[in-house]
N, C-alpha and C. Protein backbone atom coordinates (compact mmCIF):
# COMPACT_ATOMS: atom_id res chain seq x y z
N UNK A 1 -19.62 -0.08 3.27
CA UNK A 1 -19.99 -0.40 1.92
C UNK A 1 -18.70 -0.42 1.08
N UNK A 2 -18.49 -1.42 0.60
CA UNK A 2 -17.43 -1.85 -0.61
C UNK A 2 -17.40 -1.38 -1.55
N UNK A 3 -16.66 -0.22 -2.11
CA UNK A 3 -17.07 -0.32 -3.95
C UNK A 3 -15.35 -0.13 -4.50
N UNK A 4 -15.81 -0.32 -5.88
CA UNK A 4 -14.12 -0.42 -6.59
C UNK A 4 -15.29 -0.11 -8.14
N UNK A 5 -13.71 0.47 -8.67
CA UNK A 5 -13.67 1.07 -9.89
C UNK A 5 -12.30 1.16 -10.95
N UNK A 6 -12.69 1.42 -12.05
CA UNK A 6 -10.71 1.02 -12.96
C UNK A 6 -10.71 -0.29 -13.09
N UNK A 7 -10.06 -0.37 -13.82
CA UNK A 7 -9.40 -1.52 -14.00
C UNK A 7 -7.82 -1.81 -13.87
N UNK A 8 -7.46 -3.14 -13.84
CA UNK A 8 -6.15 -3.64 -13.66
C UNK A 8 -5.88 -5.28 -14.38
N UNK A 9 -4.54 -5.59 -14.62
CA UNK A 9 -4.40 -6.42 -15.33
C UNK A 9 -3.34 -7.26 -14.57
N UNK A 10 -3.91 -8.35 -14.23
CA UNK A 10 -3.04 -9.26 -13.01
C UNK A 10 -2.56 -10.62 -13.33
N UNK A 11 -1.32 -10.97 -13.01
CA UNK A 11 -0.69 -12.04 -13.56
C UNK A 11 -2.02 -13.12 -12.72
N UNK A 12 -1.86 -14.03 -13.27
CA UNK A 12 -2.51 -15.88 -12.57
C UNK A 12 -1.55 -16.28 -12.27
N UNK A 13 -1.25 -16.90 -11.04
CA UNK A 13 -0.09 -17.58 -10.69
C UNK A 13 -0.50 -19.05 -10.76
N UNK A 14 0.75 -20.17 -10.81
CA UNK A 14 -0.14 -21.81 -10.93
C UNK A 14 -0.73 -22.17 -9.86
N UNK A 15 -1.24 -22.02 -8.76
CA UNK A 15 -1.61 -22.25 -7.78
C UNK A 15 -3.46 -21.67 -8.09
N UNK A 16 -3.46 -20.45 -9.02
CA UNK A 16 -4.82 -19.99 -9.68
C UNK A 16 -5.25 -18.75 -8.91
N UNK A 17 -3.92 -17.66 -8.04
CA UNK A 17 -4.23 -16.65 -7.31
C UNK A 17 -4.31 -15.91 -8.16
N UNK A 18 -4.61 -14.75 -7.97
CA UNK A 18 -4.42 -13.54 -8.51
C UNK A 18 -4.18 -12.68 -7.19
N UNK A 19 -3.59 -11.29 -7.80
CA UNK A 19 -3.07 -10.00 -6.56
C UNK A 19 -4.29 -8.94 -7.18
N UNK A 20 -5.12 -8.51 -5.94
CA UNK A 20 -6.01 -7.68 -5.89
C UNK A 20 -5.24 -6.49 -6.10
N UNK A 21 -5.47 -5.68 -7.17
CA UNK A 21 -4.62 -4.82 -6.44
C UNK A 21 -4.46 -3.56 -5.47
N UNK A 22 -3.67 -3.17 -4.97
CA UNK A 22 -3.60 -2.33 -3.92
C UNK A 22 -4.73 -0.76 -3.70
N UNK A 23 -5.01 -0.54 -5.09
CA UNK A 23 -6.00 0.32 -5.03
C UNK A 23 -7.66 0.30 -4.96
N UNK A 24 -7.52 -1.16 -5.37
CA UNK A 24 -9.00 -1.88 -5.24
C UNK A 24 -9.01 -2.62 -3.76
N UNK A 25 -7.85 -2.78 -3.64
CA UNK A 25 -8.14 -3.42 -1.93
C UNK A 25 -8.66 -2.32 -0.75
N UNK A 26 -8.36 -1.39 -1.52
CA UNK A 26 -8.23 -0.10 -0.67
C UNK A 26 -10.36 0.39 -0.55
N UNK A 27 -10.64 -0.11 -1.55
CA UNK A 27 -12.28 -0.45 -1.77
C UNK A 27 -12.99 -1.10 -0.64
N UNK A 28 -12.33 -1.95 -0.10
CA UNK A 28 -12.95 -2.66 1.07
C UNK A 28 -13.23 -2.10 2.41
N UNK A 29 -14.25 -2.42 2.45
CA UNK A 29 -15.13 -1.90 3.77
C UNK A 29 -14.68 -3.03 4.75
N UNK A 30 -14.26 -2.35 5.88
CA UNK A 30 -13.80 -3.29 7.17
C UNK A 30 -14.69 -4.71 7.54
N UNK A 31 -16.21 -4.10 7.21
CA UNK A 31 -16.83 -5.29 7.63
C UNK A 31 -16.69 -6.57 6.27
N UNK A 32 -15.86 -6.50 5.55
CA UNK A 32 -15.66 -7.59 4.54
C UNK A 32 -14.79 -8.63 4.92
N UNK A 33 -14.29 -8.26 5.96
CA UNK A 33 -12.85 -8.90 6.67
C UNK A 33 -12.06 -9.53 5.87
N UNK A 34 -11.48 -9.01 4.44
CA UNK A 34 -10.73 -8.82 3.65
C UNK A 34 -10.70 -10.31 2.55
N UNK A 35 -12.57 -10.79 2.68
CA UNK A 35 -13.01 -12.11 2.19
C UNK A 35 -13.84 -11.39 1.01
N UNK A 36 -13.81 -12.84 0.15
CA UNK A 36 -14.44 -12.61 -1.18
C UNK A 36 -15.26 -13.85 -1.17
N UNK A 37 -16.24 -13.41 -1.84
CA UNK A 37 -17.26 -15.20 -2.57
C UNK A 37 -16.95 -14.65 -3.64
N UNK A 38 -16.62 -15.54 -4.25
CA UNK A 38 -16.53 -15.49 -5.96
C UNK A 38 -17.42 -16.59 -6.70
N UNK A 39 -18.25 -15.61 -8.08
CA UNK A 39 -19.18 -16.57 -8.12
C UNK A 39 -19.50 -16.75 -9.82
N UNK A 40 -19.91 -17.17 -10.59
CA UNK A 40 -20.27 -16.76 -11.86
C UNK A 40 -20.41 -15.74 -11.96
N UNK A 41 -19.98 -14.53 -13.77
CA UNK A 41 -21.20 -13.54 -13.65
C UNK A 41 -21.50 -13.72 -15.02
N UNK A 42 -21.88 -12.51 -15.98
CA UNK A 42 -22.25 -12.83 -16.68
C UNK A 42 -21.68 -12.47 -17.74
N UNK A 43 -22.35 -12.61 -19.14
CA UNK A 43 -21.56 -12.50 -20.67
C UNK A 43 -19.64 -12.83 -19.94
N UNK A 44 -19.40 -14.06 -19.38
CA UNK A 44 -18.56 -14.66 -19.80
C UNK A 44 -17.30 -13.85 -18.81
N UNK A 45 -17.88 -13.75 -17.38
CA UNK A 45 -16.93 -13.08 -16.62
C UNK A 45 -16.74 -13.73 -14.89
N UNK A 46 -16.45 -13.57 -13.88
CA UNK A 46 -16.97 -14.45 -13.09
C UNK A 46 -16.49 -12.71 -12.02
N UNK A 47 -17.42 -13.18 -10.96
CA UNK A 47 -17.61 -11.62 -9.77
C UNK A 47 -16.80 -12.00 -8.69
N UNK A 48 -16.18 -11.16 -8.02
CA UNK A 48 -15.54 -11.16 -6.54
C UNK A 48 -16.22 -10.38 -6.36
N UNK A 49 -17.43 -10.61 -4.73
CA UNK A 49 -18.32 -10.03 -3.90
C UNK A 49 -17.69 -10.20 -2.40
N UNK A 50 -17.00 -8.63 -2.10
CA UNK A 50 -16.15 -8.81 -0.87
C UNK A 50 -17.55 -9.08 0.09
N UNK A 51 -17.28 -9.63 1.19
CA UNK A 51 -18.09 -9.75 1.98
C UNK A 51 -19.74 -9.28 2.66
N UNK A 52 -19.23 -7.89 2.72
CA UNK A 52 -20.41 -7.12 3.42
C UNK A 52 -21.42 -6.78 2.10
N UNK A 53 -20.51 -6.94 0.58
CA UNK A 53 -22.12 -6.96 -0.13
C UNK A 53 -22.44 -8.48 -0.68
N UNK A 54 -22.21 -9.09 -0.54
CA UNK A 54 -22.62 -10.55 -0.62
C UNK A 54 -23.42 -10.55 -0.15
N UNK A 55 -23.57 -10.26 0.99
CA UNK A 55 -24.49 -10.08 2.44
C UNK A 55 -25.95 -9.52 1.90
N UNK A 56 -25.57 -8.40 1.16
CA UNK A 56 -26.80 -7.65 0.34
C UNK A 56 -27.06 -8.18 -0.88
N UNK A 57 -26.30 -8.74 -1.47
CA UNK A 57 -27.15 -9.48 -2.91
C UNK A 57 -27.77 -11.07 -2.43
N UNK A 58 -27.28 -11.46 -1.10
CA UNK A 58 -27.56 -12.91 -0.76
C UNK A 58 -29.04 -12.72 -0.41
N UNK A 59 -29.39 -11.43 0.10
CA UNK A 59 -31.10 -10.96 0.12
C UNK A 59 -31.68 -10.99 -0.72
N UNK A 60 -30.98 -10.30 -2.11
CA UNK A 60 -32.08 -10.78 -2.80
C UNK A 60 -32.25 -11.79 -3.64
N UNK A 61 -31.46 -12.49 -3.35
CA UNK A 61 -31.12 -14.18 -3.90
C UNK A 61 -32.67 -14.85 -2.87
N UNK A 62 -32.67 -14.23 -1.66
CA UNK A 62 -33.39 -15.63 -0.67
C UNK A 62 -35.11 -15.14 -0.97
N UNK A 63 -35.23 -13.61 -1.94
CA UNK A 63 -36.42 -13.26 -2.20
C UNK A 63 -36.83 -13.63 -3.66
N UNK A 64 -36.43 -14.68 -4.44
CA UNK A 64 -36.55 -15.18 -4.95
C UNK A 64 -37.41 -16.10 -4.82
N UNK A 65 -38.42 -16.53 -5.30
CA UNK A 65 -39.65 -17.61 -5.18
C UNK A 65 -39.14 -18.74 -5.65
N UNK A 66 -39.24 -19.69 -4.72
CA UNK A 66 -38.66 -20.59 -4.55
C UNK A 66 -39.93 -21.89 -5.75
N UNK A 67 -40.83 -21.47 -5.67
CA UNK A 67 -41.59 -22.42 -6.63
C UNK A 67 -41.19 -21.80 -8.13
N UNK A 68 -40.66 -21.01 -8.40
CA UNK A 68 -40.44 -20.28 -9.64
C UNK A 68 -39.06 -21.18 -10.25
N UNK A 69 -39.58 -21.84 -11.32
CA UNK A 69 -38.21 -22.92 -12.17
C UNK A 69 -37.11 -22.02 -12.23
N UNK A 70 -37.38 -20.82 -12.91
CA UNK A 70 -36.25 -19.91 -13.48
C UNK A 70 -35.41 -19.61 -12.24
N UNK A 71 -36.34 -19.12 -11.23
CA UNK A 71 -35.04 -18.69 -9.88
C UNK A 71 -34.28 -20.15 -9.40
N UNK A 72 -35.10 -21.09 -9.04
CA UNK A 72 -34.43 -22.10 -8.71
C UNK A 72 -33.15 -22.59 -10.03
N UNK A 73 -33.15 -22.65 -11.37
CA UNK A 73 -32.23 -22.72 -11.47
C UNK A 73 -31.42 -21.90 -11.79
N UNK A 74 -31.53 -20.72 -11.39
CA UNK A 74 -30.70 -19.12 -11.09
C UNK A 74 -29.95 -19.62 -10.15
N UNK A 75 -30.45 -19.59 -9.49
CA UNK A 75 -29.75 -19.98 -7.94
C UNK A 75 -28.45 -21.57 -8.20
N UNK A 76 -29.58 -22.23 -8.67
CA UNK A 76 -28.34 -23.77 -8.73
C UNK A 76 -26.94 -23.32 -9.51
N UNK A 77 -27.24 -22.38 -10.72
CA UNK A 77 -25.85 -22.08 -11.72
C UNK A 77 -24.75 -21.49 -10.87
N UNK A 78 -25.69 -20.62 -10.25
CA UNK A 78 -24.81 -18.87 -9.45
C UNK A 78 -24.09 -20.07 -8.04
N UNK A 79 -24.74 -21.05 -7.42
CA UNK A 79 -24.45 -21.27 -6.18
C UNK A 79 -23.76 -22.08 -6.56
N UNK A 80 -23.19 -22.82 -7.63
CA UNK A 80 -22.53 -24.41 -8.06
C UNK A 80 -21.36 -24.06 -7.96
N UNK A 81 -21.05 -22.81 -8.18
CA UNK A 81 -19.51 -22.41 -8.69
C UNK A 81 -19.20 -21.23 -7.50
N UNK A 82 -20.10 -21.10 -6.18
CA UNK A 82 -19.51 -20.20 -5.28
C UNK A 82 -18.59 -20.80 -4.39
N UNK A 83 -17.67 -19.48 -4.17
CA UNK A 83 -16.59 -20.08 -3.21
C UNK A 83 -15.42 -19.26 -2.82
N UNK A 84 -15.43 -18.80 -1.35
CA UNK A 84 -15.08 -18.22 -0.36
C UNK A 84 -14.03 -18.18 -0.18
N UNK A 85 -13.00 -16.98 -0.39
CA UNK A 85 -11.55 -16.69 -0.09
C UNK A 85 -11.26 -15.87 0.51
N UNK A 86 -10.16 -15.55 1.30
CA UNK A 86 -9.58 -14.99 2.14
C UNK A 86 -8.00 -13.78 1.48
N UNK A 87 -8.29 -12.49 1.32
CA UNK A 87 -6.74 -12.25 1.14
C UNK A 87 -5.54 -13.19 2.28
N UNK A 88 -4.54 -12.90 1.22
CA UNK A 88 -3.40 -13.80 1.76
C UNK A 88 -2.45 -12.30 2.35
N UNK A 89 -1.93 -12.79 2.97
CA UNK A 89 -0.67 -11.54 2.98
C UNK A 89 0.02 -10.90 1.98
N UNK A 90 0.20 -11.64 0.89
CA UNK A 90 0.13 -10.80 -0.19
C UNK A 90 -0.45 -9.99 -0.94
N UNK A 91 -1.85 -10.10 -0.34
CA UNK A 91 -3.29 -9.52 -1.38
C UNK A 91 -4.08 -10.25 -2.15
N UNK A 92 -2.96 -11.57 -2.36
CA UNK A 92 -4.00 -12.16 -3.16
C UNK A 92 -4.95 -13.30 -2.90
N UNK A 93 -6.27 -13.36 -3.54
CA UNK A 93 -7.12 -14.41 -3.74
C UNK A 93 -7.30 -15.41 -4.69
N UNK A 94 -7.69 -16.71 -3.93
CA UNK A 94 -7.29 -18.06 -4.75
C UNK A 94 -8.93 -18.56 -5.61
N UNK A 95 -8.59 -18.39 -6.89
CA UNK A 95 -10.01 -18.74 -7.83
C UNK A 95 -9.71 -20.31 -8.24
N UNK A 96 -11.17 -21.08 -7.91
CA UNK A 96 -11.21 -22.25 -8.30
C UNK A 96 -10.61 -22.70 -10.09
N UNK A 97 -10.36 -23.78 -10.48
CA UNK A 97 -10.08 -24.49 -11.77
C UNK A 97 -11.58 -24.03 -12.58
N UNK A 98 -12.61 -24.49 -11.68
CA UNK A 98 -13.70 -24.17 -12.50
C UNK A 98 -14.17 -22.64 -12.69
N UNK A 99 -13.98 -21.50 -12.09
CA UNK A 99 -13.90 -20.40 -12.20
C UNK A 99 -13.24 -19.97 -13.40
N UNK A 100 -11.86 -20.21 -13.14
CA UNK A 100 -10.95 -20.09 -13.87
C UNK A 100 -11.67 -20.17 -15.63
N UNK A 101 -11.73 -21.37 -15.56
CA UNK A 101 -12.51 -21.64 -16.90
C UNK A 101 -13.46 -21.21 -17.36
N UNK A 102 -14.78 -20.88 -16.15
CA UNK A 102 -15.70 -20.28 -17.22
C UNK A 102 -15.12 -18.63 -17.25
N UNK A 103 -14.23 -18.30 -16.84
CA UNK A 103 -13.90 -16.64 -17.56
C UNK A 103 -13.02 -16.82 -18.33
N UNK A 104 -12.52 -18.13 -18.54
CA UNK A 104 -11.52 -18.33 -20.01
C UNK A 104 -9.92 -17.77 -19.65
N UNK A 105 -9.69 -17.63 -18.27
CA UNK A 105 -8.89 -17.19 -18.12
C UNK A 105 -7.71 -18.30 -17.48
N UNK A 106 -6.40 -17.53 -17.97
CA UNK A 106 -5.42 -18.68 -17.45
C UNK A 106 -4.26 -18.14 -17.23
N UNK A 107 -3.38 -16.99 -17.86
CA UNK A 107 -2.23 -16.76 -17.11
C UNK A 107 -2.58 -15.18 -17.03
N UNK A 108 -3.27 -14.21 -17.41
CA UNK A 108 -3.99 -13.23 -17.33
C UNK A 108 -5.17 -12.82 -17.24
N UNK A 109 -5.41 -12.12 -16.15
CA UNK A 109 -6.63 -11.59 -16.03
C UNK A 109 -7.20 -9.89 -15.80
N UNK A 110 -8.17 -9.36 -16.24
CA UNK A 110 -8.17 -8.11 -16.16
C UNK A 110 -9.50 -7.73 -15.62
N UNK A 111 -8.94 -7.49 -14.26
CA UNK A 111 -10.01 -6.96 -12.81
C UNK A 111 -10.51 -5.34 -13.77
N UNK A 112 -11.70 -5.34 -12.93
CA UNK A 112 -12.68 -4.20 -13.31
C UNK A 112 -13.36 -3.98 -12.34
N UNK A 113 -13.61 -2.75 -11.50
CA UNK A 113 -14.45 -2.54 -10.21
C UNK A 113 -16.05 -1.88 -11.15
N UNK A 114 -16.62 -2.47 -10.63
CA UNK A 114 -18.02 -2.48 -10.72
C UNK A 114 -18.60 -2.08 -10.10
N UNK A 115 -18.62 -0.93 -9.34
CA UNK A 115 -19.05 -0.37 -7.81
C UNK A 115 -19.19 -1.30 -6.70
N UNK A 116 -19.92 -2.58 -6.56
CA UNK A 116 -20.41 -3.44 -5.50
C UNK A 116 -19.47 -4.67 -5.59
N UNK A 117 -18.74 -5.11 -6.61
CA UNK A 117 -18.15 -5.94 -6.72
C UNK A 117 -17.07 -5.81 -7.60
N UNK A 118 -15.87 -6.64 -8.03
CA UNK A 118 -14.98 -7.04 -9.08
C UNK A 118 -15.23 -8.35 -10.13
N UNK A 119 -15.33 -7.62 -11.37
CA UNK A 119 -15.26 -8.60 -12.60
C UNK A 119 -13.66 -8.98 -13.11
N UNK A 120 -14.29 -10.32 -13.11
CA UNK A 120 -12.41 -11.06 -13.37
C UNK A 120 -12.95 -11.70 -14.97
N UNK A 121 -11.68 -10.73 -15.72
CA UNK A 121 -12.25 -11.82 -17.15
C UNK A 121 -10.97 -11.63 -17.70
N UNK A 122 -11.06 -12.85 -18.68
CA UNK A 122 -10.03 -12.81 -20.18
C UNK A 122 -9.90 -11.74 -21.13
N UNK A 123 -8.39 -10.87 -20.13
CA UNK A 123 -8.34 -9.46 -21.09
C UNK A 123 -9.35 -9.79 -23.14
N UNK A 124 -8.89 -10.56 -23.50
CA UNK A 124 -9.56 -10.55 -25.21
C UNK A 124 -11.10 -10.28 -25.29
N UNK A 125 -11.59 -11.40 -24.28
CA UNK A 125 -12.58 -11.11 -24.21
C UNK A 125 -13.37 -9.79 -23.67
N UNK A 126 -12.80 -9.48 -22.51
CA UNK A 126 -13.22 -8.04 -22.01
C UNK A 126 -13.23 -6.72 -23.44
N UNK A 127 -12.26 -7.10 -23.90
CA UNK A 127 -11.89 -6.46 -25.00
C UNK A 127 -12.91 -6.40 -26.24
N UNK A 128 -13.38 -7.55 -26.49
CA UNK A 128 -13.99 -7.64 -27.49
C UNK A 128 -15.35 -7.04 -27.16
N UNK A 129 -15.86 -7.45 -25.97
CA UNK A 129 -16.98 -6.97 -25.08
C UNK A 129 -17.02 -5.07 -25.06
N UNK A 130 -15.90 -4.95 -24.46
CA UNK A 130 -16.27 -3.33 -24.54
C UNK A 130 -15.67 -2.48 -26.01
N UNK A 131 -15.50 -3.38 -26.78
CA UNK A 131 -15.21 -2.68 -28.40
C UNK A 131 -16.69 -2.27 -28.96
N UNK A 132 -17.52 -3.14 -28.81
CA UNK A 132 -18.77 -3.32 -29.03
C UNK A 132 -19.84 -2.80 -28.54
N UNK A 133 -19.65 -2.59 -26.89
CA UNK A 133 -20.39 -1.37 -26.22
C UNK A 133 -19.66 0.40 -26.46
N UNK A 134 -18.83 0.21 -26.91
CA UNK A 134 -18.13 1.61 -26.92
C UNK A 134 -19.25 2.99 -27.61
N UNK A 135 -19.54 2.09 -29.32
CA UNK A 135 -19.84 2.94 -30.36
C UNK A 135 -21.50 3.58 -29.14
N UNK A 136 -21.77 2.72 -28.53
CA UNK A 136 -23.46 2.90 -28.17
C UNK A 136 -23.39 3.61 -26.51
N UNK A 137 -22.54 3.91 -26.00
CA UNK A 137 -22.23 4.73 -24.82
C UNK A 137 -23.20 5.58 -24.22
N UNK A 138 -23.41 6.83 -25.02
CA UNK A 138 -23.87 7.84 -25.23
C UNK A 138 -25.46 7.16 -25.26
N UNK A 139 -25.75 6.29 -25.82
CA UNK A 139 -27.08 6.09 -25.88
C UNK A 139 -27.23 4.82 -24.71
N UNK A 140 -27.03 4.38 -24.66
CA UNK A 140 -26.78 3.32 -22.99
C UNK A 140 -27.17 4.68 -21.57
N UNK A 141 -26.74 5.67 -22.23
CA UNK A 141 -27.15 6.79 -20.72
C UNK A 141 -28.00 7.37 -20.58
N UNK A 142 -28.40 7.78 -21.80
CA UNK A 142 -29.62 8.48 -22.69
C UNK A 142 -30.68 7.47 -22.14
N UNK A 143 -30.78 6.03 -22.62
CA UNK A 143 -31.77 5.10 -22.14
C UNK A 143 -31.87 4.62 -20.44
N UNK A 144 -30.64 4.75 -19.71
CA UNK A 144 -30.59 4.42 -18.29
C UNK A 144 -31.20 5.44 -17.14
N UNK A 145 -30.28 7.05 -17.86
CA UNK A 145 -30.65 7.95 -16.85
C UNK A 145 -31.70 9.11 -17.13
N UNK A 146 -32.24 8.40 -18.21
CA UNK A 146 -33.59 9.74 -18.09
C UNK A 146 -34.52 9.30 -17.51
């Protein structure tokens, strides 16, 4: 099982890699074989799902009712923009033009481990995003974990 946590702030190179970095690589579970799908996510971020949990959210992608409009076009948004990378010897993984764009990102990006996966977004935006969840913390836990 894969998980990562922290954050980090990683150059974009022109080619559109980024460097995982060394402490989040360290997250990976052997059976990921050091591959990512990267795919949309949400409020304006896009996910690296190392391998072996892809595997587990792709389940409950296929239990989705397929006569249901909303999943079917769940599925068309999330699946339009997936796409499968490999660390390089350097660590790093190569994000599509269109990726790139919908996280608004272009010569910086700021990774966040999410337990099951990595969120890649436009430090400002991340920023603006957790300025806004900050004040309500305390009550986000209050409502989750009782």
């Amino acid at each position: 099982m894969s998980t990562f946590y922290g954050t980090d702030l990683c150059a974009i190179d022109a080619k559109g890699r980024l460097n995982v970095p060394a402490r989040m690589r360290r997250g990976l579970d052997p059976e990921a074989n050091d591959t990512f799908v990267i795919v949309r996510g949400f409020e304006g971020c896009v996910n690296m799902y190392p391998l072996d949990e892809w595997s587990k959210y792709g389940e409950k992608l296929r239990a989705l009712k397929s006569g249901d409009d909303d999943g079917r076009a769940f599925l068309r948004l999330l699946l339009e923009s997936a796409h499968e990378t490999t660390l390089d010897g350097q660590g790093r993984v190569s994000l599509t033009t269109d990726l790139l764009s919908l996280a608004g990102v272009t010569k910086e990006a700021k990774l966040l481990g999410a337990m099951d996966h990595i969120e890649v977004w436009n430090p400002k935006r991340y920023g603006e995003l957790s300025t806004s969840a900050t004040p309500n913390f305390e009550g986000l836990a209050r409502k989750l974990f009782s």
